[in-house]
Protein backbone atom coordinates (compact mmCIF):
# COMPACT_ATOMS: atom_id res chain seq x y z
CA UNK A 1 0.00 0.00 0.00
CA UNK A 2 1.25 3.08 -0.97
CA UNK A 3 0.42 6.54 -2.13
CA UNK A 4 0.71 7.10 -5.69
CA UNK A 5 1.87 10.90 -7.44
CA UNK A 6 1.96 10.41 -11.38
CA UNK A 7 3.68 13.48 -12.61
CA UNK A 8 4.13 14.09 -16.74
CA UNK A 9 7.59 12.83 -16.77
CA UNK A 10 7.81 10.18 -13.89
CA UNK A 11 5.61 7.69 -11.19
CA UNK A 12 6.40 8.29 -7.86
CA UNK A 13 5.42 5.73 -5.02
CA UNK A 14 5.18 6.60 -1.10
CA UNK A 15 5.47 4.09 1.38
CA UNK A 16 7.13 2.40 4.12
CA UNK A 17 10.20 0.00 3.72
CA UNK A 18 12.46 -1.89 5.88
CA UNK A 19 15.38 0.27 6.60
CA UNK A 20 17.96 -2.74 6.22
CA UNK A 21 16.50 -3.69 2.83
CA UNK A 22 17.97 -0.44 1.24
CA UNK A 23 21.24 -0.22 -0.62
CA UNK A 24 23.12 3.27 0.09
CA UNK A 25 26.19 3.65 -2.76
CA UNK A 26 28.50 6.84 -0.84
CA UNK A 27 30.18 7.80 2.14
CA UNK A 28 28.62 9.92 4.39
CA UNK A 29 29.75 13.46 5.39
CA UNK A 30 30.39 12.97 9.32
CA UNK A 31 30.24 16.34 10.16
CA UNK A 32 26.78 16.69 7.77
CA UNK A 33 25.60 13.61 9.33
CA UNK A 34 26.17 14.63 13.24
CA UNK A 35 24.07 17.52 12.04
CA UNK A 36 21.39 15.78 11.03
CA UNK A 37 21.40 13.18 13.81
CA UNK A 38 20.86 16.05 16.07
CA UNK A 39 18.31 17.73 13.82
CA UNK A 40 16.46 14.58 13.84
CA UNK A 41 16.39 13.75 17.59
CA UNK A 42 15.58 17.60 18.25
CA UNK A 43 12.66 18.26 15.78
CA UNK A 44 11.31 14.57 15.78
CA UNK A 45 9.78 14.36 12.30
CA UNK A 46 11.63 13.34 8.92
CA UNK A 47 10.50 15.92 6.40
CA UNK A 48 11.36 14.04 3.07
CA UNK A 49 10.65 10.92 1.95
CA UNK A 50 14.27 8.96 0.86
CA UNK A 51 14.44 8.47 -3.13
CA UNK A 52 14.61 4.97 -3.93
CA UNK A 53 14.56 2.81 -7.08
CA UNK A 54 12.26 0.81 -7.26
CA UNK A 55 13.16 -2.44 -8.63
CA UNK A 56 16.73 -2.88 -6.20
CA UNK A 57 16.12 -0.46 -3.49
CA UNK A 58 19.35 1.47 -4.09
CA UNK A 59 19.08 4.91 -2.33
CA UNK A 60 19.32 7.33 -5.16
CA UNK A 61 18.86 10.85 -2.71
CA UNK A 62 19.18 10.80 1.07
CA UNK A 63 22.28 8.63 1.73
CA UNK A 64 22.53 11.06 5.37
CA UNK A 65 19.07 10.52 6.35
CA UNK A 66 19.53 6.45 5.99
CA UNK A 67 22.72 6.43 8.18
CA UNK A 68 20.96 8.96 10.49
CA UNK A 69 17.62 7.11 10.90
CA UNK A 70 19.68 3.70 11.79
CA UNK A 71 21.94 5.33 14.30
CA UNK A 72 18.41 6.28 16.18
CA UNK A 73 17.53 2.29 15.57
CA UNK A 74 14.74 3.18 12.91
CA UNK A 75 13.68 -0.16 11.63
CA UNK A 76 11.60 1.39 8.30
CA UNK A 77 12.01 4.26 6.27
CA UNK A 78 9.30 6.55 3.99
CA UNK A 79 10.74 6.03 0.06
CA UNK A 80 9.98 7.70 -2.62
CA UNK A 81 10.00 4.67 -5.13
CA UNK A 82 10.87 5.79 -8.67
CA UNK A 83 12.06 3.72 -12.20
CA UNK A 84 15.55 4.50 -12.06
CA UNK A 85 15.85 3.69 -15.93
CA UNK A 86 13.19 6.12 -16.37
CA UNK A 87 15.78 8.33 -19.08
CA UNK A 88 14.17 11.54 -17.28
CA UNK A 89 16.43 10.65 -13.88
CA UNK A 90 20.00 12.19 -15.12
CA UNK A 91 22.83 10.87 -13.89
CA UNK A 92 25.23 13.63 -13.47
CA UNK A 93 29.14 14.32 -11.57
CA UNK A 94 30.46 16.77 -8.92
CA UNK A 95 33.51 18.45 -10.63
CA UNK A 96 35.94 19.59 -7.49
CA UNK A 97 37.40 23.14 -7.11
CA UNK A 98 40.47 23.99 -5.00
CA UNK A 99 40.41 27.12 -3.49
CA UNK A 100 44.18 28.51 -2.47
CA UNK A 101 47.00 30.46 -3.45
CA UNK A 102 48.81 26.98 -4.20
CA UNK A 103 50.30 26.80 -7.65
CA UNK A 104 48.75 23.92 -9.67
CA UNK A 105 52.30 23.02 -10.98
CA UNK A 106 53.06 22.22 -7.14
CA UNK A 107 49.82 20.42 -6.88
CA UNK A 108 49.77 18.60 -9.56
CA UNK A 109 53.21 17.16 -9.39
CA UNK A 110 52.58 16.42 -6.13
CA UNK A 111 48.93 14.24 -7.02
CA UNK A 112 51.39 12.80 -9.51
CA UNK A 113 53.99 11.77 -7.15
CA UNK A 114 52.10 10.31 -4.20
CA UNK A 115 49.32 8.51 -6.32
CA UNK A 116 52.05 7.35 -9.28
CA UNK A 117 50.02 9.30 -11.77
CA UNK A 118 50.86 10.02 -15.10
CA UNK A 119 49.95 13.67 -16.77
CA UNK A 120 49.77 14.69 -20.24
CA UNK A 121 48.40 18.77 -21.54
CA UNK A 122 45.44 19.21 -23.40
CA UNK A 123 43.17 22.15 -23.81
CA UNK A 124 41.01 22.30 -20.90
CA UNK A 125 37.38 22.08 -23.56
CA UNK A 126 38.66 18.90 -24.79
CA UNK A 127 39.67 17.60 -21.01
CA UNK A 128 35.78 16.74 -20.09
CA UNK A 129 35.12 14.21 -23.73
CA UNK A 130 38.49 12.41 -22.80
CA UNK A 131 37.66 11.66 -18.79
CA UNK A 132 33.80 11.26 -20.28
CA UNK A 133 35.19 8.20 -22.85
CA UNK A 134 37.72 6.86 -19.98
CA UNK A 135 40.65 7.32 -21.99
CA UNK A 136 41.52 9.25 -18.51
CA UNK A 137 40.45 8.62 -15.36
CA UNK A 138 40.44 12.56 -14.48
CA UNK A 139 41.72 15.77 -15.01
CA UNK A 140 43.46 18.49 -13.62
CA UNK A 141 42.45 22.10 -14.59
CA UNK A 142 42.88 25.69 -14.08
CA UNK A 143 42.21 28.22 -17.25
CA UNK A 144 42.97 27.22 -20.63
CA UNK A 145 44.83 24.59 -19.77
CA UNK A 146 44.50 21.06 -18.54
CA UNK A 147 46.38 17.66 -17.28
CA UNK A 148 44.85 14.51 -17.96
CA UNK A 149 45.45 12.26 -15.22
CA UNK A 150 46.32 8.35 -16.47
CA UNK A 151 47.53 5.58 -14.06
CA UNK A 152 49.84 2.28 -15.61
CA UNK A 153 47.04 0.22 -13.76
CA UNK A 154 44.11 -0.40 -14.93
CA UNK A 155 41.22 1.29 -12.49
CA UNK A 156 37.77 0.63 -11.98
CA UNK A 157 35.88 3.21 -11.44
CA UNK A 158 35.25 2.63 -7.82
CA UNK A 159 38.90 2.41 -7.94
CA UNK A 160 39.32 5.57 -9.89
CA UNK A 161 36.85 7.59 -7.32
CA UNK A 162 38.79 6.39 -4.41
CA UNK A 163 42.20 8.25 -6.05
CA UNK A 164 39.66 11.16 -6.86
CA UNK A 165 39.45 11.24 -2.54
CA UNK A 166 42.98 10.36 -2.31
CA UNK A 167 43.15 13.95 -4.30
CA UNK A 168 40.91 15.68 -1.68
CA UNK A 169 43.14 14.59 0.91
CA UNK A 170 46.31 15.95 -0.36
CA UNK A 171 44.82 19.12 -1.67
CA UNK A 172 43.12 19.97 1.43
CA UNK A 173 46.94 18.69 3.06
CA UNK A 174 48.34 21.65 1.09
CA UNK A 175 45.89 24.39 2.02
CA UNK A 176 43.32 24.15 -0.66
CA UNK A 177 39.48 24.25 0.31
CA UNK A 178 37.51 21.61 -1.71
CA UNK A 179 34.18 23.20 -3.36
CA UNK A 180 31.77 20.67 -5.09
CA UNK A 181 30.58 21.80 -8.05
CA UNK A 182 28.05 21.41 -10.94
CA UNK A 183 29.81 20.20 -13.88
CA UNK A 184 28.47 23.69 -16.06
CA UNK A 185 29.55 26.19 -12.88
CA UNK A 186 32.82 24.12 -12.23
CA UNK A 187 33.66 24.94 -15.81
CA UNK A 188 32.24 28.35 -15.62
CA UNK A 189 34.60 28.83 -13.35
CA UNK A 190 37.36 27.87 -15.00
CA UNK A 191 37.54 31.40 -16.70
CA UNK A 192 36.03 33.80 -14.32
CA UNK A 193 38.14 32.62 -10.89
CA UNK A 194 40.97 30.79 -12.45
CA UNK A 195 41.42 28.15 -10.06
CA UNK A 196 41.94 24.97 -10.56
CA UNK A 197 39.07 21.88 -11.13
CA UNK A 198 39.70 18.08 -10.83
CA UNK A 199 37.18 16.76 -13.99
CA UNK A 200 35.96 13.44 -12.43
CA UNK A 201 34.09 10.56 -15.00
CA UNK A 202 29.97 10.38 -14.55
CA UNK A 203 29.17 6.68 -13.59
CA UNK A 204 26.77 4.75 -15.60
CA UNK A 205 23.50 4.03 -13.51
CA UNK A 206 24.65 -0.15 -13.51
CA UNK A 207 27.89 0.95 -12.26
CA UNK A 208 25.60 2.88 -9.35
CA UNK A 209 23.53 0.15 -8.68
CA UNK A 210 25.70 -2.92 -9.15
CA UNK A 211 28.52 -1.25 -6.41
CA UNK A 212 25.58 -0.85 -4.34
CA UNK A 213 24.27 -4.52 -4.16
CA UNK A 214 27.90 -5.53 -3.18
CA UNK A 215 28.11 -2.97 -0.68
CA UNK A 216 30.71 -1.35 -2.30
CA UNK A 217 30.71 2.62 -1.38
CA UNK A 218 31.85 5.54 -3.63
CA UNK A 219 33.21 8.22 -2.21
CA UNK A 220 31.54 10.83 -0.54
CA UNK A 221 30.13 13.38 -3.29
CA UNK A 222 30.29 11.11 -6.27
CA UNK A 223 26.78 11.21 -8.09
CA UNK A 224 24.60 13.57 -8.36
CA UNK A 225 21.30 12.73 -9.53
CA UNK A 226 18.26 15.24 -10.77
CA UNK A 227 15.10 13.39 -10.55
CA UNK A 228 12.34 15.21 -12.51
CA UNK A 229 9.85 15.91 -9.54
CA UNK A 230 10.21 15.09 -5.79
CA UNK A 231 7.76 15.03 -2.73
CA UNK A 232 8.32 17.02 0.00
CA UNK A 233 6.79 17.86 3.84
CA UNK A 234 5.39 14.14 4.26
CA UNK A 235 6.41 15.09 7.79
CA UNK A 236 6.42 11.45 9.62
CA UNK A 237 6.88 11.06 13.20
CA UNK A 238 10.25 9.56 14.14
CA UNK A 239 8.59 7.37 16.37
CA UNK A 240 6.67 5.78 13.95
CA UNK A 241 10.01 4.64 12.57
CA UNK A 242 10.80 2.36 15.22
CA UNK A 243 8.30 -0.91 14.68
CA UNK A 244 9.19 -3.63 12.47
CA UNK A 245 5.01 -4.12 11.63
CA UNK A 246 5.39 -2.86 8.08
CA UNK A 247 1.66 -3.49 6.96
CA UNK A 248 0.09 -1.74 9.80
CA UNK A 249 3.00 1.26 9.44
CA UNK A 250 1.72 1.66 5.78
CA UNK A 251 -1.72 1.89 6.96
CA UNK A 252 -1.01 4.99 9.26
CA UNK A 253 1.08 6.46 6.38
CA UNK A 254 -1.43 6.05 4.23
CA UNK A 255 -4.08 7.57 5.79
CA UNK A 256 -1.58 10.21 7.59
CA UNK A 257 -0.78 11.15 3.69
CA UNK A 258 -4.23 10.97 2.48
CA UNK A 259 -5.44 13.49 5.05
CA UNK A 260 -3.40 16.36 3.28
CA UNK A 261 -3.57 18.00 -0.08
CA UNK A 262 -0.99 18.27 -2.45
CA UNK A 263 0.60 21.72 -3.43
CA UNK A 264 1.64 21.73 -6.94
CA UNK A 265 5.09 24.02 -7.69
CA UNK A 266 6.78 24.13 -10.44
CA UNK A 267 10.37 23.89 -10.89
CA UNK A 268 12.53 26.95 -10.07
CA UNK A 269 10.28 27.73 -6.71
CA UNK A 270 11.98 28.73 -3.41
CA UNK A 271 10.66 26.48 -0.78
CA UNK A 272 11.66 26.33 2.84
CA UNK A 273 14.96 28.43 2.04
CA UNK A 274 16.16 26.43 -0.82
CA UNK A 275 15.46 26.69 -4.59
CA UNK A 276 14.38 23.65 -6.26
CA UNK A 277 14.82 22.78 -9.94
CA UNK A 278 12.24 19.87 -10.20
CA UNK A 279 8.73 19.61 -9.81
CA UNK A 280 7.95 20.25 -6.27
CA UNK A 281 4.82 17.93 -4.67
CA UNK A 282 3.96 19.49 -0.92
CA UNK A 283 1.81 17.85 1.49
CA UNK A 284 0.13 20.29 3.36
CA UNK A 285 -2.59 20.39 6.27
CA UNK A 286 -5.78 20.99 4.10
């Protein structure tokens, strides 16, 4: 039993799920997820549904809010079920920006020498379609110029995004501060603040799902994924997160859910503080 939202472009599914029978795929933030422990336990409602796909469980948004809601012993979990495969879910990358007065020559020789990486120039518009194809497994950036970065093993790409935090830790080592960026503003940026961007591959949604089924975890930061339309404001008790009686937990979502009417907004509104580019579903008291 769940509550169904059709929107043009996607199906969206509300319900309760066992908390163990989801699949996260990245690190958590500690210091974002002390926060939100301590938002959770202090307010005592989750606001948002956790998006989920529907046919493996994989956690596609709200990797946080799992880790938070089992370290307060939650034993289910509102999901947003979507198709994952649904084209209109994009898949997309977090470029990184290092902000410092470091000269990339210095930081880039030392990537090279600590992670036994390779570097060759290009231009830095032809450094994205080269880490895009894998002939690279990143790049190094600042202006017009870029360094591809090639190793003499061959990587997987969970491989490849663990060197892409080995990165992080040197660069923040040597005084840079790490900014996650679109992949557009990240090369925006290139030109207007001239400093220097680590291009990163986008993952393939098997490679998300199938290192999530073996438990394998990408680095913090590594996907970012713009779903077409999102619930928001379900508003569920956290106690109600604590039985394991799934059917009757579905009932009182259900009719907690169907009590409210849904608010319409269309992508681009402000809501709650924060601007959001999908569609925007609110449940609100009537």
């Amino acid at each position: 039993m769940g509550v169904i939202i059709d929107t043009p472009q996607i199906r969206m599914e509300i319900k309760f799920v066992a908390i163990e029978s989801l699949y996260t795929h990245e690190e958590t933030i500690p210091k974002a997820l002390d926060q939100l422990k301590q938002e959770l336990h202090d307010e005592g409602i989750l606001k948002h549904p956790i998006i989920v796909d529907n046919g493996t469980y994989v956690v596609l948004d709200g990797m946080h809010r799992v880790a938070a809601l089992k370290s307060l012993n939650c034993k289910i979990v509102p999901v947003c079920l979507v198709d994952y495969q649904n084209p209109a879910i994009e898949l997309c990358a977090w470029y990184r920006e290092f902000e410092g007065s470091i000269p990339i020559e210095d930081f880039l020789n030392q990537v090279s020498f600590e992670e036994e990486f390779n570097h060759s120039q290009i231009s830095s518009m032809e450094a994205p379609t080269v880490v895009e194809k894998r002939d690279a497994m990143a790049a190094l950036a600042q202006g017009k110029t870029a360094f591809l970065l090639t190793h003499s093993a061959s990587l997987t790409i969970k491989e490849a995004y663990d060197k892409v935090a080995a990165i992080e830790v040197i660069a923040q080592r040597m005084g840079y501060e790490i900014i996650y960026s679109t992949e557009t503003d990240a090369l925006q940026n290139l030109q207007s603040k001239q400093r220097p961007v680590l291009i990163v591959p986008p993952l393939t949604k098997k490679e998300v799902v199938e290192c999530a089924l073996q438990h394998q975890l990408f680095t913090q930061k590594t996907t970012r994924h713009v779903v077409p339309a999102r619930p928001l404001f379900t508003n569920v008790p956290i106690a109600w997160l604590k039985t394991v009686n799934l059917e009757n937990a579905n009932q009182q979502l259900y009719a907690h859910l169907n009590s409210k009417q849904i608010l319409k907004k269309e992508p681009g509104s402000l809501i709650d503080g924060r601007r959001y580019e999908e569609r925007a579903y609110l449940f609100s008291d009537p």
